[in-house]
Structures are given as structure tokens and as C-alpha cells.
C-alpha atoms as a PDB file:
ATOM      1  CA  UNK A   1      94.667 102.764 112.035  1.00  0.00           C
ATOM      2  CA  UNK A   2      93.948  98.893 112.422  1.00  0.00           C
ATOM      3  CA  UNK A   3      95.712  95.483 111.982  1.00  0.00           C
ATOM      4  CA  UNK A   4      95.063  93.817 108.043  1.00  0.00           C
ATOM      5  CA  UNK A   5      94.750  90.064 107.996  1.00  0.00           C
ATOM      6  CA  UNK A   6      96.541  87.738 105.223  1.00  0.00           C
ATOM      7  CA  UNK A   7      93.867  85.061 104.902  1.00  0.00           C
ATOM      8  CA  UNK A   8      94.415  82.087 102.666  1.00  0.00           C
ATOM      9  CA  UNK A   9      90.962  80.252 100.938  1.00  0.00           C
ATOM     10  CA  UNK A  10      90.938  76.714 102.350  1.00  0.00           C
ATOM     11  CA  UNK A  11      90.694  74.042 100.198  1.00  0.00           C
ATOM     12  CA  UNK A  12      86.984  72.196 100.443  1.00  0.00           C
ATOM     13  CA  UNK A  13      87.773  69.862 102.891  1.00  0.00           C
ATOM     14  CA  UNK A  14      89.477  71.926 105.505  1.00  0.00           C
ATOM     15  CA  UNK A  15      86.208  73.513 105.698  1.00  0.00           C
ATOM     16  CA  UNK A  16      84.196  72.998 108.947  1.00  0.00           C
ATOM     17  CA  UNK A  17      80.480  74.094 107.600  1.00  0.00           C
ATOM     18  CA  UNK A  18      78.904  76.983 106.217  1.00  0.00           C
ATOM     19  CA  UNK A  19      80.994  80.358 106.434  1.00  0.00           C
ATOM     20  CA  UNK A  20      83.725  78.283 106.996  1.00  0.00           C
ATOM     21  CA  UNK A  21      86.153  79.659 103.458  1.00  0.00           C
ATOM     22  CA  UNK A  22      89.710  81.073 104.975  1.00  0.00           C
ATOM     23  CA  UNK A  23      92.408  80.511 107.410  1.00  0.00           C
ATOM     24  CA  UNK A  24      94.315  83.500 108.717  1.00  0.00           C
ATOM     25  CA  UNK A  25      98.300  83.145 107.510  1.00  0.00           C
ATOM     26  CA  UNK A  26      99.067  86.467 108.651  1.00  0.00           C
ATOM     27  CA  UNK A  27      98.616  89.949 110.865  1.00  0.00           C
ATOM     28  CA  UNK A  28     100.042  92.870 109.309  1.00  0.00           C
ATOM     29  CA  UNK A  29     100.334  95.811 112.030  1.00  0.00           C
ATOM     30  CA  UNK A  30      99.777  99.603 110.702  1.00  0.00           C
ATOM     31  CA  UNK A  31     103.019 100.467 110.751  1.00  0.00           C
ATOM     32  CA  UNK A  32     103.938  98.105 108.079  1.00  0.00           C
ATOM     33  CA  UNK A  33     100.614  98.119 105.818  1.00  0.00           C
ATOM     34  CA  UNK A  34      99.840 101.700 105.470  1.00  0.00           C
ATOM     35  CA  UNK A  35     102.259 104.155 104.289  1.00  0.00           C
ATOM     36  CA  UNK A  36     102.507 107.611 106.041  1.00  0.00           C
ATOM     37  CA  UNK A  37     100.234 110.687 104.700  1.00  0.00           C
ATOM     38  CA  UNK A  38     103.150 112.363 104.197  1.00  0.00           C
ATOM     39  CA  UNK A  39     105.341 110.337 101.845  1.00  0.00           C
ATOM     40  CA  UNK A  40     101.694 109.447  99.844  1.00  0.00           C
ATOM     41  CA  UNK A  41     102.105 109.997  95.967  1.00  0.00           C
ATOM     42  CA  UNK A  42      98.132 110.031  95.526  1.00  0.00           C
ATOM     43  CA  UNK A  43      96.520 113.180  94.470  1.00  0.00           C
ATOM     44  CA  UNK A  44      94.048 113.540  96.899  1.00  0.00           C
ATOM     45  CA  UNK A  45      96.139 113.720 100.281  1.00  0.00           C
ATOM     46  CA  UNK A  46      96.351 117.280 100.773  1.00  0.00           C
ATOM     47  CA  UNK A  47     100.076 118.178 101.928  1.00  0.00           C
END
């Protein structure tokens, strides 16, 4: 599993130059963004 990032659009003229669109607010570690195979309600997780 990996970190997710919170990222935020910046407004036009926070931007530095091209590709420059988002600041990070946040880093979300695995534990805390995905939820364990076994307690999934989805269909498709074979228990």
C-alpha cells in the first residue's frame, strides 16, 4: 500500500509556471486511507 496526497488547486497567482496547479495540504498514510480487505462491503473482494 502507498501514502495518498490531499492537494489543494492554487489560485493563478500562486502559480510558479507551467505544471505549476496544486499545493500539497496533506499525507494520508495507508492505515488511515484504505480500509482492510476484510471489513470491505464491495462485491468483488473474495472473503
Amino acid at each position: 500500500m502507498h501514502d495518498l496526497y490531499l492537494v489543494q488547486v492554487k489560485m493563478p497567482e500562486e502559480s510558479k509556471g507551467p505544471g505549476d496547479f496544486v499545493k500539497l495540504v496533506a499525507t494520508i498514510p495507508p492505515d488511515q486511507a484504505f480500509r482492510p480487505l476484510d471489513r470491505s462491503r464491495c462485491g468483488l473482494v473474495v472473503k
